[in-house]
PDB file of N, CA and C in Angstrom:
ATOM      1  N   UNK A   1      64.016 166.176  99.479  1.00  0.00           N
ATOM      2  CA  UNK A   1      65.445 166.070  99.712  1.00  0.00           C
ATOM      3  C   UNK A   1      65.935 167.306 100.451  1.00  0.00           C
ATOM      4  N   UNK A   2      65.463 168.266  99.818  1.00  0.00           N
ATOM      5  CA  UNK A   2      66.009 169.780 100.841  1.00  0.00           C
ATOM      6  C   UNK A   2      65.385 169.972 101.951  1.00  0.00           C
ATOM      7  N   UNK A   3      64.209 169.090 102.403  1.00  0.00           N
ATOM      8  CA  UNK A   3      63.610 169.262 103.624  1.00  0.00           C
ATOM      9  C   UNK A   3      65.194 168.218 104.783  1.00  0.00           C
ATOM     10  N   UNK A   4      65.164 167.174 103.829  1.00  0.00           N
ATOM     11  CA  UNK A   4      66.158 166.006 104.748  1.00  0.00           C
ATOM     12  C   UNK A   4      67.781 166.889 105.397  1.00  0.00           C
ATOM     13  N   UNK A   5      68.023 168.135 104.405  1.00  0.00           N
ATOM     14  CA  UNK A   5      69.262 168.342 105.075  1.00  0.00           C
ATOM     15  C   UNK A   5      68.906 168.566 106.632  1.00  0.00           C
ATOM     16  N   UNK A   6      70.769 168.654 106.860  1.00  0.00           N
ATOM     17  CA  UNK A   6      70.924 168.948 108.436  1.00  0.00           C
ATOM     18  C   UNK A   6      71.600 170.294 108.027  1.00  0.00           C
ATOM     19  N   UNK A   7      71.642 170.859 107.225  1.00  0.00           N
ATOM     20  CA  UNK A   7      72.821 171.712 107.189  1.00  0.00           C
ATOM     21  C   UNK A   7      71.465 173.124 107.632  1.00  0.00           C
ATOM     22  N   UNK A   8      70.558 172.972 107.165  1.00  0.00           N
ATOM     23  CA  UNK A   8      69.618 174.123 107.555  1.00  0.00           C
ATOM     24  C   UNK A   8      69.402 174.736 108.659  1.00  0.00           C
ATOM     25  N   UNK A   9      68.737 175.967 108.555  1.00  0.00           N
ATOM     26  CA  UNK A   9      68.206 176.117 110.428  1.00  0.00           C
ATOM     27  C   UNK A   9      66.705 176.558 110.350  1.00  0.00           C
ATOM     28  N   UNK A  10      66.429 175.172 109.549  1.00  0.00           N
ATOM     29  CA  UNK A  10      65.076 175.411 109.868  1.00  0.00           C
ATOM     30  C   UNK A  10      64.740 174.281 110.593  1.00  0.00           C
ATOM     31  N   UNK A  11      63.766 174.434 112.081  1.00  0.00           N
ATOM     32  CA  UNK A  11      63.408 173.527 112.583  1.00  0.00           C
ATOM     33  C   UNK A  11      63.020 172.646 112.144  1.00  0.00           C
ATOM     34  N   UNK A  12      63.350 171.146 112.812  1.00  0.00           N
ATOM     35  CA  UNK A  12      62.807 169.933 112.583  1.00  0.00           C
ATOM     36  C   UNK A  12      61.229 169.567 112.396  1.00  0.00           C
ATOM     37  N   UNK A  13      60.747 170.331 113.098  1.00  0.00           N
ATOM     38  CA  UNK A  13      58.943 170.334 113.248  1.00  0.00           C
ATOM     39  C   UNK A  13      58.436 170.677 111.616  1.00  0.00           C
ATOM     40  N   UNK A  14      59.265 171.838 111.166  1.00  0.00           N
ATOM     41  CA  UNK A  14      58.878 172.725 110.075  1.00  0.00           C
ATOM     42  C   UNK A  14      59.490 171.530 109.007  1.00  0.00           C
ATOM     43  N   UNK A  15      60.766 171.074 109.086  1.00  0.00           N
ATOM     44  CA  UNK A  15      60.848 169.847 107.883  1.00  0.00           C
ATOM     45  C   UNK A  15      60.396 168.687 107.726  1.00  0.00           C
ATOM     46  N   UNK A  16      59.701 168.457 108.876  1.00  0.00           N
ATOM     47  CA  UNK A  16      58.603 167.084 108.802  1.00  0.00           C
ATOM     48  C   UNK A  16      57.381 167.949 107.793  1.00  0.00           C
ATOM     49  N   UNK A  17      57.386 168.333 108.543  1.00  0.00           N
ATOM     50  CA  UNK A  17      56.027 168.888 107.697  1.00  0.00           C
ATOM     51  C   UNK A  17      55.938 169.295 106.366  1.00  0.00           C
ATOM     52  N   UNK A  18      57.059 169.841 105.639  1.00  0.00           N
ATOM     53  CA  UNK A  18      57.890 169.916 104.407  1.00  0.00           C
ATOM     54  C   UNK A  18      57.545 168.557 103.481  1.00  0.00           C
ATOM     55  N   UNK A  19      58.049 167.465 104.448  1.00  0.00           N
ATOM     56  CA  UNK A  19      57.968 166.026 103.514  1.00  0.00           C
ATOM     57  C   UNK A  19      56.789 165.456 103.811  1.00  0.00           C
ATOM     58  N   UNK A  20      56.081 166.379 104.622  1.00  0.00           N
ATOM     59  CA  UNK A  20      54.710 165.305 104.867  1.00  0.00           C
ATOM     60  C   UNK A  20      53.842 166.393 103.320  1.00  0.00           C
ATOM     61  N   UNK A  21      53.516 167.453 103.374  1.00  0.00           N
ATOM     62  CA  UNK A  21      53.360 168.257 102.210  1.00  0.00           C
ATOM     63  C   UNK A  21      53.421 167.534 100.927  1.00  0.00           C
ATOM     64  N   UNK A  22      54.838 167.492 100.399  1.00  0.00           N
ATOM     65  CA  UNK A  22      55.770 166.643  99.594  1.00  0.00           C
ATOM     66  C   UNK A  22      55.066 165.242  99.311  1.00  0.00           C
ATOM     67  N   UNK A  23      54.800 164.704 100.310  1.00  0.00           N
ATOM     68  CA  UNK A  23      54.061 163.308 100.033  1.00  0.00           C
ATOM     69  C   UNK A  23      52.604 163.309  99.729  1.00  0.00           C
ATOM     70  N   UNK A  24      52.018 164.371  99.979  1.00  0.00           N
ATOM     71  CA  UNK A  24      50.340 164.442 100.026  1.00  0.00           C
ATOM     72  C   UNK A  24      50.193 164.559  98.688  1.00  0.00           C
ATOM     73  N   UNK A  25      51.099 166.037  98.376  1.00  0.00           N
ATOM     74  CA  UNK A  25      51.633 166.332  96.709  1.00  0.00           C
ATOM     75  C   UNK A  25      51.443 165.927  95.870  1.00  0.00           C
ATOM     76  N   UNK A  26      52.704 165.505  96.191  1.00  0.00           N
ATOM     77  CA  UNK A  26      53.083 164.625  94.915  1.00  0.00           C
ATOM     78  C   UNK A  26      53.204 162.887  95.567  1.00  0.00           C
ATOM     79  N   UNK A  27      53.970 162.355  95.768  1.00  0.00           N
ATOM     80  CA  UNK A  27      54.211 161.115  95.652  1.00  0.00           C
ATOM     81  C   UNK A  27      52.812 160.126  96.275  1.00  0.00           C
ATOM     82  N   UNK A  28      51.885 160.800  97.416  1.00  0.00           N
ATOM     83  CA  UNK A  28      50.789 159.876  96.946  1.00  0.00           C
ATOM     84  C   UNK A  28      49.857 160.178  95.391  1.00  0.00           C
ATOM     85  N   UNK A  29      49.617 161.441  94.694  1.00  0.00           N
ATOM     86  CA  UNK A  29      48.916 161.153  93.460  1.00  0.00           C
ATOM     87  C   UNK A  29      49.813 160.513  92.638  1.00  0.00           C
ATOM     88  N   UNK A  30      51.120 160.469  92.571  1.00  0.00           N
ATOM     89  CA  UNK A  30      51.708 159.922  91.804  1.00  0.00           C
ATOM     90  C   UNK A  30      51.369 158.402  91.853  1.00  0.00           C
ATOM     91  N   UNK A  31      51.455 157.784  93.129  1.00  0.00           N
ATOM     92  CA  UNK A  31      51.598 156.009  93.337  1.00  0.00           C
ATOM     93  C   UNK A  31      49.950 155.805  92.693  1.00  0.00           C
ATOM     94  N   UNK A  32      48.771 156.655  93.127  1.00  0.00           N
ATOM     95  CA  UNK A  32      47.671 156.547  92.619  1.00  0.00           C
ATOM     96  C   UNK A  32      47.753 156.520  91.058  1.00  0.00           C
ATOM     97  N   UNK A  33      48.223 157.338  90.082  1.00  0.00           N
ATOM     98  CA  UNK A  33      48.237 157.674  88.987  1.00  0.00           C
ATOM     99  C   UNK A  33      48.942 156.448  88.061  1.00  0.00           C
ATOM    100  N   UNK A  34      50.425 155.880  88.657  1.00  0.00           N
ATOM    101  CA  UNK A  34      51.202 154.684  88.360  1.00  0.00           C
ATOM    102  C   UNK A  34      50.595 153.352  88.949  1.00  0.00           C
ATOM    103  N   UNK A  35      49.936 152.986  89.776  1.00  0.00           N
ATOM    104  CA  UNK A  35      49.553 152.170  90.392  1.00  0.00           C
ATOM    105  C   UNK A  35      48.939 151.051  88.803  1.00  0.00           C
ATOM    106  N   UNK A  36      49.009 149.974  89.147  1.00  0.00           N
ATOM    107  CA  UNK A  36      48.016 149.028  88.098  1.00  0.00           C
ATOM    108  C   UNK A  36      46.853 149.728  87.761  1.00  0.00           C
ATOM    109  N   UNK A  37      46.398 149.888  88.712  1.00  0.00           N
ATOM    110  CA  UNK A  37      44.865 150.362  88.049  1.00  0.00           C
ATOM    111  C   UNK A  37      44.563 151.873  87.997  1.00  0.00           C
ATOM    112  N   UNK A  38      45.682 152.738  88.349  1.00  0.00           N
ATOM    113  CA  UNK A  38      45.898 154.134  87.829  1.00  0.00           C
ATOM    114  C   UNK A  38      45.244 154.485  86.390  1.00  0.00           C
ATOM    115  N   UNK A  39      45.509 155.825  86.947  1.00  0.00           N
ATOM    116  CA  UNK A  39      45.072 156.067  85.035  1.00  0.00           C
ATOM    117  C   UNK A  39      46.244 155.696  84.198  1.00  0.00           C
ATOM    118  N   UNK A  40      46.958 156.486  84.603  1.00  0.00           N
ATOM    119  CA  UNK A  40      48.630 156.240  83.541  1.00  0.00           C
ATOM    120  C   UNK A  40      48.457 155.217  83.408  1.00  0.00           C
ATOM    121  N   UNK A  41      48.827 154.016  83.706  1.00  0.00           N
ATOM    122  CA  UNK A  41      48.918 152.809  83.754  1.00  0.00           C
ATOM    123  C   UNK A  41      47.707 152.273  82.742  1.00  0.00           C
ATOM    124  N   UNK A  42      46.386 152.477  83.154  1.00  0.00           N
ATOM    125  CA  UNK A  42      45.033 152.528  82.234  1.00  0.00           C
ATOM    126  C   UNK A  42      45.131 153.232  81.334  1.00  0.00           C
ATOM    127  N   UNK A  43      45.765 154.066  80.932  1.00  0.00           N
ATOM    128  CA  UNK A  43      45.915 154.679  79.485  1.00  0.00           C
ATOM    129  C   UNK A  43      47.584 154.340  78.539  1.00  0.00           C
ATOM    130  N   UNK A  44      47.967 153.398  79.286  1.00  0.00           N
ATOM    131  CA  UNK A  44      49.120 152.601  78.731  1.00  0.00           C
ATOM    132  C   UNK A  44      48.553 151.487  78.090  1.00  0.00           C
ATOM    133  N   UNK A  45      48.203 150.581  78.369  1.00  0.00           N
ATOM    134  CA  UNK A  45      47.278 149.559  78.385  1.00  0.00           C
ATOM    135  C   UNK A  45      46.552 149.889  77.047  1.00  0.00           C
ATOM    136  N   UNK A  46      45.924 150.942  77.080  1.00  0.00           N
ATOM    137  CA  UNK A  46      44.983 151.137  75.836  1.00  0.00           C
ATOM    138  C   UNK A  46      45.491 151.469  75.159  1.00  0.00           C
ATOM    139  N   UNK A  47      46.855 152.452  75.115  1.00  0.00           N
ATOM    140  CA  UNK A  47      47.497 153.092  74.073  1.00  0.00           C
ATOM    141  C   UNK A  47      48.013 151.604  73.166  1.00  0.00           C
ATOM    142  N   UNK A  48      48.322 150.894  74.323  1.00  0.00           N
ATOM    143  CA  UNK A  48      49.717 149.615  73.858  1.00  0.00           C
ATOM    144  C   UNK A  48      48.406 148.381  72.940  1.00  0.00           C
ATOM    145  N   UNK A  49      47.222 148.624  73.260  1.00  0.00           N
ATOM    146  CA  UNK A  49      46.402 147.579  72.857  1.00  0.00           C
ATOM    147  C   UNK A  49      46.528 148.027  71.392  1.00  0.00           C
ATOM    148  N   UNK A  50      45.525 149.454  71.293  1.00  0.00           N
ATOM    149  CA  UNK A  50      45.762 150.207  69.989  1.00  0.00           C
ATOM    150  C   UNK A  50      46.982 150.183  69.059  1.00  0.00           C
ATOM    151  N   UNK A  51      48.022 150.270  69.347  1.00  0.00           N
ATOM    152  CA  UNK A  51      49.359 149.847  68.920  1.00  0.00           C
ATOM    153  C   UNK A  51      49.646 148.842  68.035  1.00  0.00           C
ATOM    154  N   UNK A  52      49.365 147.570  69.092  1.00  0.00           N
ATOM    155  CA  UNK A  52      49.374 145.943  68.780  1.00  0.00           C
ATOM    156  C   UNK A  52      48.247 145.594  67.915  1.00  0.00           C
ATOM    157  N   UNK A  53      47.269 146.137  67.970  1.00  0.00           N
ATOM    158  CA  UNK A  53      46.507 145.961  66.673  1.00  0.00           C
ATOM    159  C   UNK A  53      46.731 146.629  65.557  1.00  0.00           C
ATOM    160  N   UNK A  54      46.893 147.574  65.320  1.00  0.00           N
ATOM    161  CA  UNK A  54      47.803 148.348  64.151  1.00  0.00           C
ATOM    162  C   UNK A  54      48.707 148.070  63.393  1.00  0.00           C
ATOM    163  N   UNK A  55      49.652 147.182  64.292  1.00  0.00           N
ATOM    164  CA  UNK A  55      50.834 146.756  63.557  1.00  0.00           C
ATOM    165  C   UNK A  55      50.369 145.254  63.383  1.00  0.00           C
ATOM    166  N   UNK A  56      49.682 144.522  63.879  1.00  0.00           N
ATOM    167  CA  UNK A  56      49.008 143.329  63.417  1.00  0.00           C
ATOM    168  C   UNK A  56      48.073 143.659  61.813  1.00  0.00           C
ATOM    169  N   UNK A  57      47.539 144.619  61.735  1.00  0.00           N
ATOM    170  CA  UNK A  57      46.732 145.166  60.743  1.00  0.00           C
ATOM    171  C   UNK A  57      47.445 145.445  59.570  1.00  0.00           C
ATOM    172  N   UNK A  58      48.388 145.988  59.714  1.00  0.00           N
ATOM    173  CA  UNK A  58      49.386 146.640  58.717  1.00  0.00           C
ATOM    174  C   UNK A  58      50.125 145.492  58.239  1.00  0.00           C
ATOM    175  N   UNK A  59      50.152 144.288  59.611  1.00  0.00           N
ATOM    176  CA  UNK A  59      51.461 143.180  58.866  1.00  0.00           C
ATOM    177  C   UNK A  59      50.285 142.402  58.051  1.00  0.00           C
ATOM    178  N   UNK A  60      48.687 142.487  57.958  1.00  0.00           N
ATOM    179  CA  UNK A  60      47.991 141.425  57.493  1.00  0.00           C
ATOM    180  C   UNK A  60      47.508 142.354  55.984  1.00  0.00           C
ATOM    181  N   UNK A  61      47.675 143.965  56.099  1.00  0.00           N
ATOM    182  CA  UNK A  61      47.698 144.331  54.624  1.00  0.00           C
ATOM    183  C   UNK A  61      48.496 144.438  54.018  1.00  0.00           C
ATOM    184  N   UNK A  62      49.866 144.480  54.390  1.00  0.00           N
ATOM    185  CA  UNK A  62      51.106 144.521  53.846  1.00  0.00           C
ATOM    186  C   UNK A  62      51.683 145.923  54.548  1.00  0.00           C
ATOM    187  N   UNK A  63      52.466 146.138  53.774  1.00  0.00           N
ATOM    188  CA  UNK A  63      53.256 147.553  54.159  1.00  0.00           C
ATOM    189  C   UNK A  63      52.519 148.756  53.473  1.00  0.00           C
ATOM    190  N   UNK A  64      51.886 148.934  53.590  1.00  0.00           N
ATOM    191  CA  UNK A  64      50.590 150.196  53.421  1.00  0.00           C
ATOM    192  C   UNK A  64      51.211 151.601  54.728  1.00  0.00           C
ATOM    193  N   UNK A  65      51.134 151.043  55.220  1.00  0.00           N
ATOM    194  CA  UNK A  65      51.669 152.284  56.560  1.00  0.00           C
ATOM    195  C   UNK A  65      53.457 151.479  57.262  1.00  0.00           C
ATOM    196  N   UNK A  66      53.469 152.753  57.125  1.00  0.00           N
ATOM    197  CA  UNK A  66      55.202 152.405  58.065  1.00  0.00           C
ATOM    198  C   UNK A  66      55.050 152.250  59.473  1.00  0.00           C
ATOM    199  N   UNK A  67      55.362 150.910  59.556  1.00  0.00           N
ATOM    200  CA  UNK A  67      55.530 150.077  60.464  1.00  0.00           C
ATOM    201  C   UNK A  67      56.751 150.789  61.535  1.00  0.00           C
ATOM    202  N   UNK A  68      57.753 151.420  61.334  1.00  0.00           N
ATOM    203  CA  UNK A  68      58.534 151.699  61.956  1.00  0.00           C
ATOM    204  C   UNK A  68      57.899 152.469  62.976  1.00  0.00           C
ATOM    205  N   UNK A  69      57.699 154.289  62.117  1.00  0.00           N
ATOM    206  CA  UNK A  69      56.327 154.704  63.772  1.00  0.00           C
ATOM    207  C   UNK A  69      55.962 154.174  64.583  1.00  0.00           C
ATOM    208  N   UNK A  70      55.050 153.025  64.632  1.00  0.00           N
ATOM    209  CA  UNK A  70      54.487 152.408  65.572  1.00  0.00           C
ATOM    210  C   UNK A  70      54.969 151.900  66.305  1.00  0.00           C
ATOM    211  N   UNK A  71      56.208 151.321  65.812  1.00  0.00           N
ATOM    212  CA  UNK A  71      57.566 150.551  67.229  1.00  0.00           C
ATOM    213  C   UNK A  71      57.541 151.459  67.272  1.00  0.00           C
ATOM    214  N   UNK A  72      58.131 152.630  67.098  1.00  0.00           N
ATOM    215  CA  UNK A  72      59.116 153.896  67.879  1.00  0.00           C
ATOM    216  C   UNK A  72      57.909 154.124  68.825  1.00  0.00           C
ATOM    217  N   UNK A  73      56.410 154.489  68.487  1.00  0.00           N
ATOM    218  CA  UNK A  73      55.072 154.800  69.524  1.00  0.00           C
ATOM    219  C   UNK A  73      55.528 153.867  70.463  1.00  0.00           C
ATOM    220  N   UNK A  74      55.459 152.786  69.958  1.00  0.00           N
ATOM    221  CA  UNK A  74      55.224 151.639  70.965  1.00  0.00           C
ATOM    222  C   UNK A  74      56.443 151.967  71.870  1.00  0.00           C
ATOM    223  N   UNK A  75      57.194 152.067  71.317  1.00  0.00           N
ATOM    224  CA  UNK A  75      58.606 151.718  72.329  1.00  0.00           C
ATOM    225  C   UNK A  75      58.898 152.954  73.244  1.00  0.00           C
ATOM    226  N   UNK A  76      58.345 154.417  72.850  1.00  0.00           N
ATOM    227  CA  UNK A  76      58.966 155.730  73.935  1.00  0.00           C
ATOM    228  C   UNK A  76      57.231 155.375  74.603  1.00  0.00           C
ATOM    229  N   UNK A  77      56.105 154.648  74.673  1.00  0.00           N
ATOM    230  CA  UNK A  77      55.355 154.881  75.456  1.00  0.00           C
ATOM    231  C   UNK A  77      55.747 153.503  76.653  1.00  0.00           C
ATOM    232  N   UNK A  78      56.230 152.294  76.219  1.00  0.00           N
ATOM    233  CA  UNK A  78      57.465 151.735  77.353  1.00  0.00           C
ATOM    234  C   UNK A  78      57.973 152.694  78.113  1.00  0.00           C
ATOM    235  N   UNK A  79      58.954 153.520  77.454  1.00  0.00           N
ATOM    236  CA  UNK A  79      60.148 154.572  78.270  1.00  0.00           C
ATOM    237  C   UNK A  79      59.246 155.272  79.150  1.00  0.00           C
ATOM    238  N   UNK A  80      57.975 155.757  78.640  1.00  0.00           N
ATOM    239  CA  UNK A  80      57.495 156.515  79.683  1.00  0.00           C
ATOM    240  C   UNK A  80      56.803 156.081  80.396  1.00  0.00           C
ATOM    241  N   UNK A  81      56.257 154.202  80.965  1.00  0.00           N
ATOM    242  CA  UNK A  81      55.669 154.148  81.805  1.00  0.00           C
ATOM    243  C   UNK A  81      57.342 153.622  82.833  1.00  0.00           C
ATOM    244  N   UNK A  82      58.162 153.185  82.225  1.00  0.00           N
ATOM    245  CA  UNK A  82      59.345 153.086  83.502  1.00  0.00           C
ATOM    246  C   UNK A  82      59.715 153.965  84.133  1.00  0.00           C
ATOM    247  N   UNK A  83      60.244 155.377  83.319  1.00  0.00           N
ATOM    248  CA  UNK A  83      60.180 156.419  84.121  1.00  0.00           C
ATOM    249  C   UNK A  83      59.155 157.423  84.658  1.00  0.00           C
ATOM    250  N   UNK A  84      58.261 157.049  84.815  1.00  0.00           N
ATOM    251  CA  UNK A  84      57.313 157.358  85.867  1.00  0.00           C
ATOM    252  C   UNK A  84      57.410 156.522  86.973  1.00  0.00           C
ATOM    253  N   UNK A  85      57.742 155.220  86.508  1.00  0.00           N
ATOM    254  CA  UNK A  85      57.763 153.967  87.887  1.00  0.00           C
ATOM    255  C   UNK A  85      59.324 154.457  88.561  1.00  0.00           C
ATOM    256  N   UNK A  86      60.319 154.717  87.472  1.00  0.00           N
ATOM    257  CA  UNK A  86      61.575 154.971  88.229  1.00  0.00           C
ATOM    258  C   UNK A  86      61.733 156.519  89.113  1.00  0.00           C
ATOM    259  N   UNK A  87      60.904 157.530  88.476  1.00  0.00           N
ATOM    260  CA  UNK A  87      60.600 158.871  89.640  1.00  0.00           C
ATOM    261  C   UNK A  87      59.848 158.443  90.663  1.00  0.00           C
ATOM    262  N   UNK A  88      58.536 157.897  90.890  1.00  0.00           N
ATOM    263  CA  UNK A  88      57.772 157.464  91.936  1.00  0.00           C
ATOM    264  C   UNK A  88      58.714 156.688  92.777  1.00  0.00           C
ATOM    265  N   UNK A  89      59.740 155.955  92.727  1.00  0.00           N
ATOM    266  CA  UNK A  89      60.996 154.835  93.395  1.00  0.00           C
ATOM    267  C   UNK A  89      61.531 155.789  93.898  1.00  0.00           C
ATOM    268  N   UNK A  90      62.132 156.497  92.785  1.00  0.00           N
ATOM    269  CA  UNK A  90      63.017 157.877  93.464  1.00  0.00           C
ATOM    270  C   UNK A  90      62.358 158.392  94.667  1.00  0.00           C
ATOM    271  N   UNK A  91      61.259 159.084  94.349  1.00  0.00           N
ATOM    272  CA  UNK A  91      60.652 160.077  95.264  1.00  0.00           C
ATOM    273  C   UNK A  91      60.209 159.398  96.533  1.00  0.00           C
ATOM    274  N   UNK A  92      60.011 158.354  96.726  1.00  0.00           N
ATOM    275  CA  UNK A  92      59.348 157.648  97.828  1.00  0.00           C
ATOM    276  C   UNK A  92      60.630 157.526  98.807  1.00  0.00           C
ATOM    277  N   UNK A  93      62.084 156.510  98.143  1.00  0.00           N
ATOM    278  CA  UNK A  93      63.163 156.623  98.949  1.00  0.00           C
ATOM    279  C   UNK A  93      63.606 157.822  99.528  1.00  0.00           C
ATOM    280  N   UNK A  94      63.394 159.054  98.647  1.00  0.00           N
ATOM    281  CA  UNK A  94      63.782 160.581  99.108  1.00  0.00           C
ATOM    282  C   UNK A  94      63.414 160.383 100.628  1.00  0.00           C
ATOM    283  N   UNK A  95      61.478 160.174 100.589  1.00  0.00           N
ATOM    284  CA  UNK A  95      60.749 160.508 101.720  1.00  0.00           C
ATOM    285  C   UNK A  95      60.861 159.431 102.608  1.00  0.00           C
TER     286      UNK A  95
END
């Protein structure tokens, strides 16, 4: 984004190159990392499998372990694969 101003006086040559940097960076390991078959993404998947069997386990012994934890696991490891998908959105429109 601070490469995109106009208000700077730093040459144009020098702020391409800024967001080309910027993209090598970060936002291509990022799309790699979020991608389906990323890791993030591959270690969502497993976290969320592990999860869903747990709380299948717990509902077939009864209430032995609190069930609540595991939604709350379950549910901020949701939050964190959207906002990784919603920064990677961000960062790409930036560039």
């Amino acid at each position: 984004d601070r490469a995109k101003t106009s208000d700077r006086q730093i040459p144009l040559r020098q702020r391409y190159a800024e967001v080309l940097a910027t993209w090598d960076e970060y936002v291509e390991p990022m799309i790699q990392l979020v991608n389906a078959d990323g890791a993030f993404e591959q270690g969502v998947r497993k976290v969320e499998v592990v999860l869903l069997r747990l709380l299948s386990e717990q509902q077939r012994l009864g209430h032995l372990v609190d069930d609540d934890m595991l939604l709350r696991t379950h549910a901020r490891i949701l939050e964190m694969q959207t906002s990784a998908q919603l920064t990677l959105r961000h960062a790409r429109e930036l560039l």
